[in-house]
PDB file of N, CA and C in Angstrom:
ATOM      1  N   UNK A   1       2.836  -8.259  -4.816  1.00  0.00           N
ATOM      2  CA  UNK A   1       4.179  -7.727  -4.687  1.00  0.00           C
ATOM      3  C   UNK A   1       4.829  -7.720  -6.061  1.00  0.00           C
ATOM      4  N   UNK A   2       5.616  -6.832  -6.238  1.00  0.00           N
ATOM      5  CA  UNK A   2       6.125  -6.788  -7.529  1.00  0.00           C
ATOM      6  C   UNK A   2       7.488  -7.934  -7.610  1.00  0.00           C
ATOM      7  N   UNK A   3       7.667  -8.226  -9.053  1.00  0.00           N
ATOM      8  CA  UNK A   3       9.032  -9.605  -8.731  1.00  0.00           C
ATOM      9  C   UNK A   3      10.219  -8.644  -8.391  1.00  0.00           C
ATOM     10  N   UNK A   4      10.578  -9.229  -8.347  1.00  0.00           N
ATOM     11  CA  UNK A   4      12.143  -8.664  -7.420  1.00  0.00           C
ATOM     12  C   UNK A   4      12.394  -7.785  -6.455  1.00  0.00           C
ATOM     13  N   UNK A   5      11.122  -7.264  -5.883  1.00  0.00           N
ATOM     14  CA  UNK A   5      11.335  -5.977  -5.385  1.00  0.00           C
ATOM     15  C   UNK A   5      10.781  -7.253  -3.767  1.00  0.00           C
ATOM     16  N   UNK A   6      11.397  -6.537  -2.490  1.00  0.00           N
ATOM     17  CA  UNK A   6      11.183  -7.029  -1.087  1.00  0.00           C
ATOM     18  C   UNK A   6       9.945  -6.107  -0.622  1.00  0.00           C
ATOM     19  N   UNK A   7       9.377  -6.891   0.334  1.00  0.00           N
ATOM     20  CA  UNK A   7       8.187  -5.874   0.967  1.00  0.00           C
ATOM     21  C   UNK A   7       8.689  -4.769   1.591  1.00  0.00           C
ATOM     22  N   UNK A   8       7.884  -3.858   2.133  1.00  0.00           N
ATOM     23  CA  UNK A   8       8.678  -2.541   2.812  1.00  0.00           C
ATOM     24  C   UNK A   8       7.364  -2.862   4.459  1.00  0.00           C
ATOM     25  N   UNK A   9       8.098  -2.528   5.081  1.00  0.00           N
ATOM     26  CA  UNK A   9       7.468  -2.519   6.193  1.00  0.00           C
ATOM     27  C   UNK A   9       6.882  -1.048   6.792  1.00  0.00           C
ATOM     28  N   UNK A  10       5.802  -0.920   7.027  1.00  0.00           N
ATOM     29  CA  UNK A  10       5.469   0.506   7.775  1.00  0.00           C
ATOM     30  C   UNK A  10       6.101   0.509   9.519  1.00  0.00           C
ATOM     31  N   UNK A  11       6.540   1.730   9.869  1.00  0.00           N
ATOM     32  CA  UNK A  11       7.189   1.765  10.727  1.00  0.00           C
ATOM     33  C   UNK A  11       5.533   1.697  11.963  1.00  0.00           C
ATOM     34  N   UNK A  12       6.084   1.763  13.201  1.00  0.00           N
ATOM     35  CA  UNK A  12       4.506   1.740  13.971  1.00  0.00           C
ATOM     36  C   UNK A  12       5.703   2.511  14.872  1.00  0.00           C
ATOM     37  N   UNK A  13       4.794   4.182  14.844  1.00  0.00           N
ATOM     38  CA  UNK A  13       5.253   5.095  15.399  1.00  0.00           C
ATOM     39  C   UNK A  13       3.907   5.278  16.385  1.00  0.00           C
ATOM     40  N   UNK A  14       3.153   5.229  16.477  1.00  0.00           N
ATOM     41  CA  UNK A  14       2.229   5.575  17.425  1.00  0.00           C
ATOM     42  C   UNK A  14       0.702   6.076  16.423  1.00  0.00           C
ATOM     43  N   UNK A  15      -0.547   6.375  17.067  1.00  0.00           N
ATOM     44  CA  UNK A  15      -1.661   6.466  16.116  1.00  0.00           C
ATOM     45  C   UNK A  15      -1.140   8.239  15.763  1.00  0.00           C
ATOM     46  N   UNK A  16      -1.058   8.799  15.948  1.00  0.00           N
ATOM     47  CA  UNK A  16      -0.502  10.423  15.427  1.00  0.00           C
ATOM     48  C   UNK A  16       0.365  10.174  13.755  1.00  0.00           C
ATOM     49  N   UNK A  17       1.157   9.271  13.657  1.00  0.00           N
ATOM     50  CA  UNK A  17       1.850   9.032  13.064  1.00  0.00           C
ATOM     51  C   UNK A  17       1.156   8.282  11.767  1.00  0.00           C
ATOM     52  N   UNK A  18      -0.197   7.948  12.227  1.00  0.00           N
ATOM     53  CA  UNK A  18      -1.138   7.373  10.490  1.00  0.00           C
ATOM     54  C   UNK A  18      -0.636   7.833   9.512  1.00  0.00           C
ATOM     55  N   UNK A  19      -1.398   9.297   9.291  1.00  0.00           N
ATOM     56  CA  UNK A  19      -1.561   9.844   8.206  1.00  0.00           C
ATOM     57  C   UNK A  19      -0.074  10.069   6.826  1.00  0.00           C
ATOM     58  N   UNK A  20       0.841  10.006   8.215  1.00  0.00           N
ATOM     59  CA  UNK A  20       2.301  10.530   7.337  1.00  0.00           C
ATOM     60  C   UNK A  20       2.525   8.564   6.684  1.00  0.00           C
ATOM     61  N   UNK A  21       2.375   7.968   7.452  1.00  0.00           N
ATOM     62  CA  UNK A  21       2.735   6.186   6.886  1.00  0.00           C
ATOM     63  C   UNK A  21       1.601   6.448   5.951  1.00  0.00           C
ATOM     64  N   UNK A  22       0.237   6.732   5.759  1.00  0.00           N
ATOM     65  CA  UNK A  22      -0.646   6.371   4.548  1.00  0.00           C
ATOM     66  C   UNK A  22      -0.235   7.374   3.315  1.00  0.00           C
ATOM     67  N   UNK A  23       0.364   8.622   3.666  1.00  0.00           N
ATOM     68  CA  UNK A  23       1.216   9.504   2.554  1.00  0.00           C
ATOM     69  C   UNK A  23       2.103   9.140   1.667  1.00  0.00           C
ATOM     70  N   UNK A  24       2.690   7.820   2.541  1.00  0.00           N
ATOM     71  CA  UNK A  24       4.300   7.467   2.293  1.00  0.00           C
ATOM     72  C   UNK A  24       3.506   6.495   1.492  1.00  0.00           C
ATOM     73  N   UNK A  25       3.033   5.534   1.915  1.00  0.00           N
ATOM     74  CA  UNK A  25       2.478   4.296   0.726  1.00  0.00           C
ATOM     75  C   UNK A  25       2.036   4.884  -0.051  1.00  0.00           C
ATOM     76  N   UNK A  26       1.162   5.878   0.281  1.00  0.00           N
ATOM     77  CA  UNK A  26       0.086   6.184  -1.039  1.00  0.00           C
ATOM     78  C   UNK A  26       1.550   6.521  -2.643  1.00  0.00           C
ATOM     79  N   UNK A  27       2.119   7.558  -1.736  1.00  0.00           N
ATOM     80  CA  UNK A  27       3.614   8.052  -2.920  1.00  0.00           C
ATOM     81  C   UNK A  27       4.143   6.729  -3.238  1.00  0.00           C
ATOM     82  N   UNK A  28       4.683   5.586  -2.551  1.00  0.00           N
ATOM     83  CA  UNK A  28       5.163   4.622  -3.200  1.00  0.00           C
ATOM     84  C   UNK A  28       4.017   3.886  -4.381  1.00  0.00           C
ATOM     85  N   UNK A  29       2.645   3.796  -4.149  1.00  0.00           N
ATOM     86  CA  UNK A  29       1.969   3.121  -4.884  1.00  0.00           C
ATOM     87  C   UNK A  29       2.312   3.984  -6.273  1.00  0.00           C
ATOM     88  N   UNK A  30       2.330   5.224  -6.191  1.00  0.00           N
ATOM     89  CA  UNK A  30       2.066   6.009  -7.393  1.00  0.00           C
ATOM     90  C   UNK A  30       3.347   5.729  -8.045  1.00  0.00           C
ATOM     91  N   UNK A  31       4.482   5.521  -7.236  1.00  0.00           N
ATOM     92  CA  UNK A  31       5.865   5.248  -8.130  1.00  0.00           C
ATOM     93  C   UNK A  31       5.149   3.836  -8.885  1.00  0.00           C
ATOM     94  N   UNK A  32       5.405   2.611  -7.736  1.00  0.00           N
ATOM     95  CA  UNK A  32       5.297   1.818  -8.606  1.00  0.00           C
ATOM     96  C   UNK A  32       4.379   1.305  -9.527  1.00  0.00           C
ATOM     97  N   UNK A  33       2.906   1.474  -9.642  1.00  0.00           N
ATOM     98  CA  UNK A  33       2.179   1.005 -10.090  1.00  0.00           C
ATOM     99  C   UNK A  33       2.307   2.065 -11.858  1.00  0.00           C
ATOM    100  N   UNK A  34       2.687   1.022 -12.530  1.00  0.00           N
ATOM    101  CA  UNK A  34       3.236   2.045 -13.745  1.00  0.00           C
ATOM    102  C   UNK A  34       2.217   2.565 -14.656  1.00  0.00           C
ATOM    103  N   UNK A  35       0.834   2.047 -14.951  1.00  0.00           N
ATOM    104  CA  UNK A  35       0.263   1.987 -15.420  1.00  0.00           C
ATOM    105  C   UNK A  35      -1.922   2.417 -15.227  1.00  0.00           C
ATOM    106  N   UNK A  36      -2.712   2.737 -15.792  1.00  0.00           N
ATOM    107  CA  UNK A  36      -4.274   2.445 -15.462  1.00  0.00           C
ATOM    108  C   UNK A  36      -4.376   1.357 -15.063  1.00  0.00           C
ATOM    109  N   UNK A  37      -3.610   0.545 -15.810  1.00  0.00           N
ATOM    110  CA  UNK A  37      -4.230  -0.971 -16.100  1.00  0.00           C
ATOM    111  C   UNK A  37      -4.256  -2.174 -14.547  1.00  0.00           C
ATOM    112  N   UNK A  38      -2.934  -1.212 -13.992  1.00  0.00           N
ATOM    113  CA  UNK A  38      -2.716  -1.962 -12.965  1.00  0.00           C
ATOM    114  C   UNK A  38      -3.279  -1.858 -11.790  1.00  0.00           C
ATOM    115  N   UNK A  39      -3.988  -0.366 -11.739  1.00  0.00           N
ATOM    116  CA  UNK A  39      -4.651   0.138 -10.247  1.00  0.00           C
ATOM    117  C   UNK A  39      -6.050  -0.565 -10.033  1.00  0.00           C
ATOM    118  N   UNK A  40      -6.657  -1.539 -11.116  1.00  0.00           N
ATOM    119  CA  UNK A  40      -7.504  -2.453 -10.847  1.00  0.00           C
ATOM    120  C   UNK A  40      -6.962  -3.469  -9.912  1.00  0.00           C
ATOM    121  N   UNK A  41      -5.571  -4.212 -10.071  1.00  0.00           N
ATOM    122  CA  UNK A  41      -4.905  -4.787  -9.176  1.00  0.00           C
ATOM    123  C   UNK A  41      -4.759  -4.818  -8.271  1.00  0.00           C
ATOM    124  N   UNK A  42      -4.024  -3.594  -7.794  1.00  0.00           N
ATOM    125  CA  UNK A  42      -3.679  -2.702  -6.640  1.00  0.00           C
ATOM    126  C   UNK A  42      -5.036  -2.599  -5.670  1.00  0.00           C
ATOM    127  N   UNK A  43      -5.780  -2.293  -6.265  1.00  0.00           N
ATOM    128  CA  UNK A  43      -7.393  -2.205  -5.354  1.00  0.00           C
ATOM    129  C   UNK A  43      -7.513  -3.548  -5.304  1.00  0.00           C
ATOM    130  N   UNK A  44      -7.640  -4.217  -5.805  1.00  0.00           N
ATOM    131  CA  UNK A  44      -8.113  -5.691  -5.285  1.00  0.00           C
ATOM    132  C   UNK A  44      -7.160  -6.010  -3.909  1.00  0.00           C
ATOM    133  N   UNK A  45      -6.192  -5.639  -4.190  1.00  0.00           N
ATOM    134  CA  UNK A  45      -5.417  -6.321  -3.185  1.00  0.00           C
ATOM    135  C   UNK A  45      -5.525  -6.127  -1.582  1.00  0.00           C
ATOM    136  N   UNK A  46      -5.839  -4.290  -1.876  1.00  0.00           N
ATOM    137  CA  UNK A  46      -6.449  -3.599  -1.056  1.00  0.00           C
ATOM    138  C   UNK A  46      -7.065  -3.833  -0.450  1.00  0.00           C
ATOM    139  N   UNK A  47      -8.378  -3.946  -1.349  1.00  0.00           N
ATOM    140  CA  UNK A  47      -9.830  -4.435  -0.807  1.00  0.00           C
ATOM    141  C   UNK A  47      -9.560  -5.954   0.105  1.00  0.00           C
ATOM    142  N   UNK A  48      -8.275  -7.111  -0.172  1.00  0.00           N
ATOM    143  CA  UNK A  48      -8.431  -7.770   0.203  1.00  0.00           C
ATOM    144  C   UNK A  48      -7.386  -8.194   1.931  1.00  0.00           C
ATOM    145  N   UNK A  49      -6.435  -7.156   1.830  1.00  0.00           N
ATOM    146  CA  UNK A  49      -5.881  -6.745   2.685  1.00  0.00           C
ATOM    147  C   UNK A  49      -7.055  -6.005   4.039  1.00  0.00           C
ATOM    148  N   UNK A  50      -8.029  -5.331   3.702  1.00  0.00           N
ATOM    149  CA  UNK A  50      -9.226  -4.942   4.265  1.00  0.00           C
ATOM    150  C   UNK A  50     -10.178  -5.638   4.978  1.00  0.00           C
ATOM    151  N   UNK A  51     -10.489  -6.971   4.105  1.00  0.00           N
ATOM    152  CA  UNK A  51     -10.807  -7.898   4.676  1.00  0.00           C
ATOM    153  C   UNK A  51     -10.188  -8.394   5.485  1.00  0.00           C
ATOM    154  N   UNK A  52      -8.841  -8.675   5.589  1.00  0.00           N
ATOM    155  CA  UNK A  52      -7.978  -9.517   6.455  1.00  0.00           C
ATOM    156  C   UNK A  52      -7.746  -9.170   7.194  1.00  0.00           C
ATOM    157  N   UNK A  53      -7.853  -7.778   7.641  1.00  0.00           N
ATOM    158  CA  UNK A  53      -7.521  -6.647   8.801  1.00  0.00           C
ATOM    159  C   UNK A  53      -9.192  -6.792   9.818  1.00  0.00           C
ATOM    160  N   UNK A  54      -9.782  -6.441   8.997  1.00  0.00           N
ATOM    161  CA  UNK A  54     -11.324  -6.772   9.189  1.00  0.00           C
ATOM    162  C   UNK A  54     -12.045  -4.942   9.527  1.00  0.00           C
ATOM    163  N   UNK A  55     -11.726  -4.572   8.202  1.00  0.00           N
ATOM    164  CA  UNK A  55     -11.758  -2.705   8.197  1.00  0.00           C
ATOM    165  C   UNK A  55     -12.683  -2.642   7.586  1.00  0.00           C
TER     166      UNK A  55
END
């Protein structure tokens, strides 16, 4: 999570409704992640969020 910033919650509209919530993160990742350097990060976290889901 970035400092100061609060988590954002995905809304749970129903399974139809995926693709537009993975649009919406995907656009927020691209705001915030400012940098190359950081999307090594970002994937880890991913990858580990993946695990925890068990995807």
């Amino acid at each position: 999570m970035l400092e100061g910033m609060e988590p954002r919650e995905m809304p749970d509209a129903g399974m139809f409704a995926a693709a537009d919530q993975i649009t919406v993160a995907v656009h927020d990742l691209a705001v915030v992640i400012p940098s190359a350097a950081d999307v090594d990060d970002a994937v880890r976290l991913v990858e580990e969020a993946q695990k925890r889901a068990g995807v």
